[in-house]
N, C-alpha and C. Protein backbone atom coordinates (compact mmCIF):
# COMPACT_ATOMS: atom_id res chain seq x y z
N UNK A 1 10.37 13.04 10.89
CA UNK A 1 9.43 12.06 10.39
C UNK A 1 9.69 11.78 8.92
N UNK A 2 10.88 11.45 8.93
CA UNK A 2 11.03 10.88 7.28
C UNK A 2 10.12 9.84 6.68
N UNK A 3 9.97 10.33 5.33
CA UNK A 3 9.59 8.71 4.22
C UNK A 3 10.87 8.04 4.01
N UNK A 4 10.91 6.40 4.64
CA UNK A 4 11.97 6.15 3.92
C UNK A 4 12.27 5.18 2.72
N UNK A 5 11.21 4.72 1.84
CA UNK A 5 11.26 4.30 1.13
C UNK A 5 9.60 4.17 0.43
N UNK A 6 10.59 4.05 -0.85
CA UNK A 6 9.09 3.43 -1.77
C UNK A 6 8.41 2.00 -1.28
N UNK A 7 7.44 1.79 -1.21
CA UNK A 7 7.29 0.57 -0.56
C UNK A 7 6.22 0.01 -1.48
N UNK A 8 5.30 0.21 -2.34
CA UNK A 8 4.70 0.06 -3.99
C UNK A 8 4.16 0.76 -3.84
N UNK A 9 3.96 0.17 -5.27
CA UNK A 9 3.11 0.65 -6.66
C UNK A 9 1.72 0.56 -7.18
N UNK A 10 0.99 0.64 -7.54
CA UNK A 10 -0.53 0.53 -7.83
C UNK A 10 -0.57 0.80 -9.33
N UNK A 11 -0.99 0.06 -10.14
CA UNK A 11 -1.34 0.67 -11.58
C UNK A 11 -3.01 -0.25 -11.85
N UNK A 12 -3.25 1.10 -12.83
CA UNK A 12 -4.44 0.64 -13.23
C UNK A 12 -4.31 0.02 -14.76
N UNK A 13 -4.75 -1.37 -14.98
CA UNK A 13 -4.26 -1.63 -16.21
C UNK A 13 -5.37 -2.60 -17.41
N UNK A 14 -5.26 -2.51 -18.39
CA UNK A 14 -6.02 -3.11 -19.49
C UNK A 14 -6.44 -4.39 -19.65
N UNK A 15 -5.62 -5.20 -19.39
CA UNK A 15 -5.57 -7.11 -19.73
C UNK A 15 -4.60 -7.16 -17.98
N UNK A 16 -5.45 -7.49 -17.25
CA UNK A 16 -4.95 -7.82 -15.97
C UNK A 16 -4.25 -9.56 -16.00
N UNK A 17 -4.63 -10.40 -16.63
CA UNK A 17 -4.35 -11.56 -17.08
C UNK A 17 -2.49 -11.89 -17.48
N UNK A 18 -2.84 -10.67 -18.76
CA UNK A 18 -1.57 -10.78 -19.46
C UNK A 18 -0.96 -9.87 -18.85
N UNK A 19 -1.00 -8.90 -17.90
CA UNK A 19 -0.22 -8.01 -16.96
C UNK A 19 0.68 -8.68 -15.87
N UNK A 20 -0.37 -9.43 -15.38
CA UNK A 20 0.83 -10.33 -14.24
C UNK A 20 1.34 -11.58 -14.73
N UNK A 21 1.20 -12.05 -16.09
CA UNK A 21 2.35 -12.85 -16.53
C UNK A 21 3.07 -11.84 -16.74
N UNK A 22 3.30 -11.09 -17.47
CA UNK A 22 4.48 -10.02 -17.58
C UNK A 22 5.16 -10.06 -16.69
N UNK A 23 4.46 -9.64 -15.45
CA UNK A 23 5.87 -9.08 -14.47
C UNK A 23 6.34 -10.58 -13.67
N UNK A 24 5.60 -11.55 -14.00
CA UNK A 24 5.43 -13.14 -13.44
C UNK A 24 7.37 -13.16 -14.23
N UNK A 25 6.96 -13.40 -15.49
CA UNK A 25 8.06 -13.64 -16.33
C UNK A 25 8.97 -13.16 -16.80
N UNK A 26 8.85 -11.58 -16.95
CA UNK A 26 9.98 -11.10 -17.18
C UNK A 26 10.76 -10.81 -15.57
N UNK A 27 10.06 -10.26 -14.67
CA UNK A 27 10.79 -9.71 -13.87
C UNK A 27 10.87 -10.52 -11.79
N UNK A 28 10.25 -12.05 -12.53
CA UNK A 28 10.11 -12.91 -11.64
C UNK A 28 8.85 -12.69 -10.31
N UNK A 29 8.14 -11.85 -10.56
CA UNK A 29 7.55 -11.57 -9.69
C UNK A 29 6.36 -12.80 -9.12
N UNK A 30 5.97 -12.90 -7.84
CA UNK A 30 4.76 -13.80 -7.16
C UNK A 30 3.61 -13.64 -6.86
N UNK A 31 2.87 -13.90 -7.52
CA UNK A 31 1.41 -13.12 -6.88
C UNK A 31 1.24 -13.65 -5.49
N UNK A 32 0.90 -12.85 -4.64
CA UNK A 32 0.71 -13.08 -3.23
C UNK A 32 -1.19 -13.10 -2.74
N UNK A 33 -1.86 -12.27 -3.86
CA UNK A 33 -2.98 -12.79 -3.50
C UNK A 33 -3.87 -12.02 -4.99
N UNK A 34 -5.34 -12.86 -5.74
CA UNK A 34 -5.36 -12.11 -6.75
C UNK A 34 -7.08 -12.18 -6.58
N UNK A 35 -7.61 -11.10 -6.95
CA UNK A 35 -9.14 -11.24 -7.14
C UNK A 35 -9.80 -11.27 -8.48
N UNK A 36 -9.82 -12.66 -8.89
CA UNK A 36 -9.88 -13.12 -10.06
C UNK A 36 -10.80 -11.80 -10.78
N UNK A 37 -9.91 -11.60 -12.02
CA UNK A 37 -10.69 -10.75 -12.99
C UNK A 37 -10.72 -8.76 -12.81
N UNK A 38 -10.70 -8.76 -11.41
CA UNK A 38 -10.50 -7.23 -11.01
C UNK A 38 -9.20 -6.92 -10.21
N UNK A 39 -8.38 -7.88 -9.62
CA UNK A 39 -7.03 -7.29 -9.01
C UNK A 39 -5.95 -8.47 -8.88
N UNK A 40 -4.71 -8.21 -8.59
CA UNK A 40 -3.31 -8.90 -8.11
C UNK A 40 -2.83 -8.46 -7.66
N UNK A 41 -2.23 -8.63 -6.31
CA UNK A 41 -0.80 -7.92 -5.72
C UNK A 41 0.02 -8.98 -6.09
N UNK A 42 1.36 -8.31 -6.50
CA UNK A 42 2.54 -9.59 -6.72
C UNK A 42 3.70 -8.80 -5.71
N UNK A 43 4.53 -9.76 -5.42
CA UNK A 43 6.09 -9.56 -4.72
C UNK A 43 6.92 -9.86 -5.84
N UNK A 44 8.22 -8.65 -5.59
CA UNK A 44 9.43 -9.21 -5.97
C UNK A 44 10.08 -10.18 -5.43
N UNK A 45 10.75 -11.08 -6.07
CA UNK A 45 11.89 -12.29 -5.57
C UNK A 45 12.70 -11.41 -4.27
N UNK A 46 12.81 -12.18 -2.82
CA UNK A 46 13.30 -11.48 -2.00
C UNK A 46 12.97 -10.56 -1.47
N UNK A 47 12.00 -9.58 -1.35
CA UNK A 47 11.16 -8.70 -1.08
C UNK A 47 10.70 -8.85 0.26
N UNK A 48 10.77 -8.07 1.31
CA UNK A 48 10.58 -7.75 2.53
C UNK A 48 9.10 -7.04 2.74
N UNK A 49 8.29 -6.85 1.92
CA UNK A 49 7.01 -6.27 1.53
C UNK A 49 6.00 -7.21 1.28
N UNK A 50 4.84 -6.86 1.94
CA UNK A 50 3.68 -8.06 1.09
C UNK A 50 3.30 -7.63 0.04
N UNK A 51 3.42 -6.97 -0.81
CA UNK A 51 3.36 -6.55 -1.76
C UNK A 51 4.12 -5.46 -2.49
N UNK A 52 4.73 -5.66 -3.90
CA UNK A 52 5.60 -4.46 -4.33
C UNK A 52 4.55 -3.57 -5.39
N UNK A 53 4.06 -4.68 -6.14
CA UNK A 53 3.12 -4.27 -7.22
C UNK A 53 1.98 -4.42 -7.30
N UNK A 54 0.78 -3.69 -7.11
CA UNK A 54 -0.77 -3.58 -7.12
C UNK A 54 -1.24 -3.64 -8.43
N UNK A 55 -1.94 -4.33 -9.13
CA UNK A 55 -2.60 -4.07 -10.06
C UNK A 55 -4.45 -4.34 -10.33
N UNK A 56 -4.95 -3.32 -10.98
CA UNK A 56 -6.35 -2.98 -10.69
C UNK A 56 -7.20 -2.98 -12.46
N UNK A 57 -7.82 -4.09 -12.69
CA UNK A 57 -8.60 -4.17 -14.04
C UNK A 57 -9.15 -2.98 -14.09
N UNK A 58 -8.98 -2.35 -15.25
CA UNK A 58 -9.79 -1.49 -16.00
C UNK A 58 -11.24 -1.88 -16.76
N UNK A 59 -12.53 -2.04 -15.93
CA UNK A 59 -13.54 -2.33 -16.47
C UNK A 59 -13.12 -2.43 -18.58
N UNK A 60 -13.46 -3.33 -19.04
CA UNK A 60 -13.42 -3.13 -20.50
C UNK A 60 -12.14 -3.33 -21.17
N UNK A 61 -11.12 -3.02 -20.42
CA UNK A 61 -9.91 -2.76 -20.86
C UNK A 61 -9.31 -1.65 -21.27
N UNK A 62 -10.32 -0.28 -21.38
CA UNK A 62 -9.21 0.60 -22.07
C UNK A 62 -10.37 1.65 -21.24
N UNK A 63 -9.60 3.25 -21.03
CA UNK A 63 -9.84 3.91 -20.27
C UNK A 63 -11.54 4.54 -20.99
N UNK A 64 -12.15 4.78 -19.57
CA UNK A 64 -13.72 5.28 -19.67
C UNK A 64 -13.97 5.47 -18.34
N UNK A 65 -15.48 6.53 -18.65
CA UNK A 65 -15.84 7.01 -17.43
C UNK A 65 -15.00 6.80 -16.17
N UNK A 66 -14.19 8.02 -15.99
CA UNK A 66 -13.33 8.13 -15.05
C UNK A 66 -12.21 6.99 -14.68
N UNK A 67 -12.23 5.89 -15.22
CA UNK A 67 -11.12 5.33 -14.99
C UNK A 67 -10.31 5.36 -16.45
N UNK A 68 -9.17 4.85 -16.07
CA UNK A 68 -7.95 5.39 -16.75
C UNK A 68 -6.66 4.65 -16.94
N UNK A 69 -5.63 4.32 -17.59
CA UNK A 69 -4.97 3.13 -17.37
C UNK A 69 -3.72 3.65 -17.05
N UNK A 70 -2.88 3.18 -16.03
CA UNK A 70 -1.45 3.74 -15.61
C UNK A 70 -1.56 4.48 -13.96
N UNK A 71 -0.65 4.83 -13.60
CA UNK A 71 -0.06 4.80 -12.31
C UNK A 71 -1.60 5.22 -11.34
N UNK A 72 -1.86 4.17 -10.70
CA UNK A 72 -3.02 4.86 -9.36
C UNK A 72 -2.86 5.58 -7.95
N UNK A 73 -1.37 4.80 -7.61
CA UNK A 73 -0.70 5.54 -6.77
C UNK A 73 0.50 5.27 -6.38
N UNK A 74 1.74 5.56 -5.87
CA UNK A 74 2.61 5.36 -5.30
C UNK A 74 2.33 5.21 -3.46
N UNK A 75 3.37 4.50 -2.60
CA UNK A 75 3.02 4.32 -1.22
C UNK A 75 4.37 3.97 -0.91
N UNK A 76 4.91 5.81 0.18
CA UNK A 76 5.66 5.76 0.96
C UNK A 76 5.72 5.24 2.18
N UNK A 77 6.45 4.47 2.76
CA UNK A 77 6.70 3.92 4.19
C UNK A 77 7.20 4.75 4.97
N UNK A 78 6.93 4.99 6.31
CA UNK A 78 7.45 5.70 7.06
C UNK A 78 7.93 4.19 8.18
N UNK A 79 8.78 4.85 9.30
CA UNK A 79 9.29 3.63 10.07
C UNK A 79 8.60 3.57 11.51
N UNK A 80 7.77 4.35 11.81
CA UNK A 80 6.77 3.93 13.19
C UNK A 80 5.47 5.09 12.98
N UNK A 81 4.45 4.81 13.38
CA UNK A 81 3.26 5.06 13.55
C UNK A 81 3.40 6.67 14.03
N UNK A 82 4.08 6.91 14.94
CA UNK A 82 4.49 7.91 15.11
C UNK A 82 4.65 9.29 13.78
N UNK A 83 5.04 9.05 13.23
CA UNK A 83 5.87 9.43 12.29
C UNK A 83 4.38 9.80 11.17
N UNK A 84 4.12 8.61 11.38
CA UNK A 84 2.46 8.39 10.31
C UNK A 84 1.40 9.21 11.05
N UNK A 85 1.43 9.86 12.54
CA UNK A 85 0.63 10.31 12.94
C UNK A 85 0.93 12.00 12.73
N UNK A 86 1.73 12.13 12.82
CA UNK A 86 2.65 13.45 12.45
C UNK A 86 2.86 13.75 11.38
N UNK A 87 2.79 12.81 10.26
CA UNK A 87 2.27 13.19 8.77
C UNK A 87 0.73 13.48 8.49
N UNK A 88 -0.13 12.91 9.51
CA UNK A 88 -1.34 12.99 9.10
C UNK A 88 -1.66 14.09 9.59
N UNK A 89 -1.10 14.92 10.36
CA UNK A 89 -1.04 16.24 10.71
C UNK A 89 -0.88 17.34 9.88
N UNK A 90 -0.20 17.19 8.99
CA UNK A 90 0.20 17.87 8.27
C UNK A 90 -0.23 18.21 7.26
N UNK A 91 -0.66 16.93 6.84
CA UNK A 91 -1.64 16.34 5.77
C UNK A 91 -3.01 17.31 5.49
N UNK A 92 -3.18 17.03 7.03
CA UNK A 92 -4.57 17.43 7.26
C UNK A 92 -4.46 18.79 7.01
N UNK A 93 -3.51 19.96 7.64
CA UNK A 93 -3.25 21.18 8.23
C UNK A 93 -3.08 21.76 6.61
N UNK A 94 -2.85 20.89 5.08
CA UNK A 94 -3.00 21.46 3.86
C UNK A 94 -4.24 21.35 3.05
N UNK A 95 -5.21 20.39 3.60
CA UNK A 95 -6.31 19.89 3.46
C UNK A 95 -6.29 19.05 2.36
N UNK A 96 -4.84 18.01 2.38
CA UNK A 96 -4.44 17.23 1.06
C UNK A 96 -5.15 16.02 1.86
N UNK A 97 -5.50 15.66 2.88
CA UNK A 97 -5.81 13.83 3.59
C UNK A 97 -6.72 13.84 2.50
N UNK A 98 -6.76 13.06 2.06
CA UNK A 98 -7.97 12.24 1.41
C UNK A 98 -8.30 10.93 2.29
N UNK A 99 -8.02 10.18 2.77
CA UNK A 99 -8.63 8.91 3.72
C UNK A 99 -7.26 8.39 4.31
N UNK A 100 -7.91 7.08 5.68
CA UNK A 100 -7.29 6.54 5.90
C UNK A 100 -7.52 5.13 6.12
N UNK A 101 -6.83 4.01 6.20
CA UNK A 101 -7.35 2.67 6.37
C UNK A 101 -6.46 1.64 6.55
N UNK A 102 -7.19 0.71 7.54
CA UNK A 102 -6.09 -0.52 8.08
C UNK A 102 -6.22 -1.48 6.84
N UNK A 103 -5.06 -1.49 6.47
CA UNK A 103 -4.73 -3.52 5.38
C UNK A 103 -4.53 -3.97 6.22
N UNK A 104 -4.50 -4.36 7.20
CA UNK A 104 -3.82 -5.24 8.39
C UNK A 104 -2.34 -5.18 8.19
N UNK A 105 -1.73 -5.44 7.55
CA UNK A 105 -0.07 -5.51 7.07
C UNK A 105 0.09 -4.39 7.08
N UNK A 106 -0.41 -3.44 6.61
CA UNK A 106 -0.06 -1.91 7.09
C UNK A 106 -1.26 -0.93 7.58
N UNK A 107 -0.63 0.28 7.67
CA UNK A 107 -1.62 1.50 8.48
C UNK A 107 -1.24 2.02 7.38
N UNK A 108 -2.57 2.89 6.46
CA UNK A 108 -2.45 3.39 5.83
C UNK A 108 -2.98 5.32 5.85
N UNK A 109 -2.70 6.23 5.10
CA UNK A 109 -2.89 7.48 4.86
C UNK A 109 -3.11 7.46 3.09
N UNK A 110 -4.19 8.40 3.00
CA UNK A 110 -4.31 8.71 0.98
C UNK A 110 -4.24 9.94 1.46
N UNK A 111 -3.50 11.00 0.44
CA UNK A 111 -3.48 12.13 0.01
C UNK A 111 -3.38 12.37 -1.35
N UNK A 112 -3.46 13.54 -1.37
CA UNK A 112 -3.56 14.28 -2.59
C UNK A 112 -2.65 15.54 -2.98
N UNK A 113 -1.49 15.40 -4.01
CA UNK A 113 -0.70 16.82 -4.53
C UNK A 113 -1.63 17.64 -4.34
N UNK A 114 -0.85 18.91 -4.79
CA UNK A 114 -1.45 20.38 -4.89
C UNK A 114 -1.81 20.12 -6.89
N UNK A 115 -1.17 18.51 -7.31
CA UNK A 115 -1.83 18.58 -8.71
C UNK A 115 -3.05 17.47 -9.18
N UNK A 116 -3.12 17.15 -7.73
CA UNK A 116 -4.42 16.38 -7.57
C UNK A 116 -3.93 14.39 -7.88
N UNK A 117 -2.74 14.59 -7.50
CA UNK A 117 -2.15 12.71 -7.88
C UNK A 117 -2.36 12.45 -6.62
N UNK A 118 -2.77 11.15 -6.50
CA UNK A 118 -2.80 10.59 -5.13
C UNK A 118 -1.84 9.52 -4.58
N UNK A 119 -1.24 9.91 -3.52
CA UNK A 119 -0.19 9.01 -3.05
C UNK A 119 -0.55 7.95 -1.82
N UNK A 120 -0.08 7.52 -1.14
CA UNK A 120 -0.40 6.86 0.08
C UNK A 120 0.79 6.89 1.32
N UNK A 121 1.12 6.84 2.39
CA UNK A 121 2.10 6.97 3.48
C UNK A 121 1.59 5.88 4.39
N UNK A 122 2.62 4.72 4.60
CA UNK A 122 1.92 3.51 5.40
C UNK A 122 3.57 3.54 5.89
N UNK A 123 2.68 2.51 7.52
CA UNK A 123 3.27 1.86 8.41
C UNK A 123 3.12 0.71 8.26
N UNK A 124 4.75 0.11 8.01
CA UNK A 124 4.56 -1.55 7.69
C UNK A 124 4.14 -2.42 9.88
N UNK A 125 3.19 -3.22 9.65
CA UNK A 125 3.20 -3.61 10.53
C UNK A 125 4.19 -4.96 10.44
N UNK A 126 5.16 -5.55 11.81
CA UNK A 126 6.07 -6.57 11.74
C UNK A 126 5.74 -7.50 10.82
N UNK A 127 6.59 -8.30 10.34
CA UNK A 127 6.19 -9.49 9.18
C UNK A 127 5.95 -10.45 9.77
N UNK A 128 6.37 -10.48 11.25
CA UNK A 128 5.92 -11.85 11.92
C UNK A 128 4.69 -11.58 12.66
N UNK A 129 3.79 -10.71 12.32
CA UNK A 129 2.28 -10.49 12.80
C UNK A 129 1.69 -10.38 11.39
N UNK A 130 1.64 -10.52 10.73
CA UNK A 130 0.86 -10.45 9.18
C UNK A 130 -0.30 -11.23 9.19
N UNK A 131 0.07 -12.84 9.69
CA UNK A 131 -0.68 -14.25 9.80
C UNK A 131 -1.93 -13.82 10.64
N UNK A 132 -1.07 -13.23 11.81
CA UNK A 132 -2.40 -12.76 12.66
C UNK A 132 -2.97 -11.80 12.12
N UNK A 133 -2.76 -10.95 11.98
CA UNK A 133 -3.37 -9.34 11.60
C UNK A 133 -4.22 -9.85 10.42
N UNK A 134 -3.88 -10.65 8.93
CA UNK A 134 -5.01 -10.96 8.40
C UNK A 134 -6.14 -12.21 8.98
N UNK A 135 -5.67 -12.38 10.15
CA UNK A 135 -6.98 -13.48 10.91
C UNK A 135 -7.86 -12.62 11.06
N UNK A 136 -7.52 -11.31 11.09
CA UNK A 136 -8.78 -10.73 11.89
C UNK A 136 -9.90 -9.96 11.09
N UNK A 137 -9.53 -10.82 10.01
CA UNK A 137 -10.78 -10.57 8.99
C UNK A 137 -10.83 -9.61 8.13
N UNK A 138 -11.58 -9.75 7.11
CA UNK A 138 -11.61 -8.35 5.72
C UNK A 138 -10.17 -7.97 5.47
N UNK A 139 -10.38 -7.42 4.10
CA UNK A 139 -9.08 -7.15 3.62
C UNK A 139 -8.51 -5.62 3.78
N UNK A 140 -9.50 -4.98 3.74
CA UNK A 140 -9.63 -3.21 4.68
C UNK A 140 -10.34 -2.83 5.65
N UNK A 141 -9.96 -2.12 6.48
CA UNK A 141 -10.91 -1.70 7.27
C UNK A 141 -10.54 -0.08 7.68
N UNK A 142 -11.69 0.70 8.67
CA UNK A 142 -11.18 2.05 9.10
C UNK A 142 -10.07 2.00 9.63
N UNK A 143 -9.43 2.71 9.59
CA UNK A 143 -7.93 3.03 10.45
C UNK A 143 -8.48 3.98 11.50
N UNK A 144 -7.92 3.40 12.83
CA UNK A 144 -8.01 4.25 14.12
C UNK A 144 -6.50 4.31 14.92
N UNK A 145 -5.81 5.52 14.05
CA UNK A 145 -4.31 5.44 14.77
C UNK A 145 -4.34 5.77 15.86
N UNK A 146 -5.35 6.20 16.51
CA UNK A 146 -5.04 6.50 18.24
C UNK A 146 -4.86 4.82 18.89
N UNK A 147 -5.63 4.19 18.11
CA UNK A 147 -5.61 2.90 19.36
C UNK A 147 -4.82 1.99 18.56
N UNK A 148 -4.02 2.83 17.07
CA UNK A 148 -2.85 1.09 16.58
C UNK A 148 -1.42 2.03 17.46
N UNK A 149 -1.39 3.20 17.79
CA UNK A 149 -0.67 4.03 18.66
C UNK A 149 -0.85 2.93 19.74
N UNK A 150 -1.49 3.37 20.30
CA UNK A 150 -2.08 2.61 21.97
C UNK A 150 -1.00 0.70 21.94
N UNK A 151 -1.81 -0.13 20.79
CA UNK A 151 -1.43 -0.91 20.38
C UNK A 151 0.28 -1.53 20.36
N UNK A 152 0.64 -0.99 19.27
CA UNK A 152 1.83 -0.68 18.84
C UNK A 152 2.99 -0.18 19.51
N UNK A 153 2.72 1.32 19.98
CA UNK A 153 3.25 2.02 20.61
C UNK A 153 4.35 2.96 19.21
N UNK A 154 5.77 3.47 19.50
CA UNK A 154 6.50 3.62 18.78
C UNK A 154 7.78 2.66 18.06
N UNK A 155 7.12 1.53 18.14
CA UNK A 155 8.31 0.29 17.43
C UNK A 155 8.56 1.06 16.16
N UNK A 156 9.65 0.13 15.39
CA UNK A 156 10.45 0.94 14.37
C UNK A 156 10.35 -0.47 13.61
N UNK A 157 9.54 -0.25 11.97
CA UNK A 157 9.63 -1.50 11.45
C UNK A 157 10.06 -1.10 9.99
N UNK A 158 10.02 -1.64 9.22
CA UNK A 158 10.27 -2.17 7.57
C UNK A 158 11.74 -1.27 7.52
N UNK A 159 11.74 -0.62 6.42
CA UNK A 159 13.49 -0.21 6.07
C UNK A 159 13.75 0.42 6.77
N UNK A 160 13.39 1.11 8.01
CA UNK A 160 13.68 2.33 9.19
C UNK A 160 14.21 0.99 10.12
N UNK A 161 14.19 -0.51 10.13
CA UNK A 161 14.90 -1.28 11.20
C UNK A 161 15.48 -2.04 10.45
N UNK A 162 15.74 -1.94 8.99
CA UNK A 162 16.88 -2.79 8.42
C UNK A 162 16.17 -3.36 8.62
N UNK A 163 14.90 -3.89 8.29
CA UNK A 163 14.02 -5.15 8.15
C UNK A 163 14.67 -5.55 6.12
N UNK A 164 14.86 -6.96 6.48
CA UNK A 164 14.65 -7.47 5.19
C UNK A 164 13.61 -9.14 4.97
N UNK A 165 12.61 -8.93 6.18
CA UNK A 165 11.96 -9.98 5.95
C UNK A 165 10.75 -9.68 6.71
């Protein structure tokens, strides 16, 4: 059950405004969807991901009561559900799960180091079901891998099938 790639990033940041011109301009990036004032996901040029880069306003701009500015999480891909169910096993069996939840575009897992950073482990769902999968409303919801198992089954998607789109 390998991770096989980084699949993004999440940062928590100060001037969300002037953050995604940054990566707009220096490093060509697209916002793919933004919640004016508190978030942006952007894509890289060419990017096989609905998102590479997460970014999350810092009430005020600069770090307080528990929030903080800089990395929120990293999110490994695994290549079938399978794989994601057998991590969550494991997960669990260290008592690192912290949650789980459907984006529609992916199946997600949160955990937690033994130094308390939190990561994420998702299953990209196909790119040619995205359209549908966000028809079906809200932008999160609970994750129930027994029935995206059921669903799904063991297909093999994002960099585990040489997906580049």
């Amino acid at each position: 059950m390998p991770v096989r790639r980084l699949n993004h990033a999440v940062l928590y940041v100060g001037d969300l405004a002037a953050t995604v011109d940054f990566y707009r301009y220096t490093l060509g990036f697209e916002v793919r969807m933004e919640i004016p004032g508190r978030a942006a996901f952007l894509r890289a040029p060419d990017s096989a991901n609905d998102h590479d880069l997460g970014l999350f306003s810092v009430p005020g701009g600069a770090p307080q009561r528990g929030h903080y500015l800089g990395l929120y999480h990293l999110a490994w891909e695994v290549g079938t559900l399978a794989e994601l169910a057998e991590i969550r096993n494991r997960l669990a069996e260290r008592g690192a799960l912290a949650g789980a939840s459907d984006h529609r575009v992916s199946k997600s897992l949160y955990a937690k180091d033994p130094s308390g950073i939190e990561f994420e482990v998702m299953w990209r769902v196909p790119a040619d079901a995205w359209e549908q999968e966000t028809a079906r409303g809200g932008m999160i919801a609970p994750l129930d891998l027994e029935a995206e198992l059921a669903r799904w089954g063991n297909l093999v998607t994002g960099a585990a099938a040489g997906s580049v789109t």
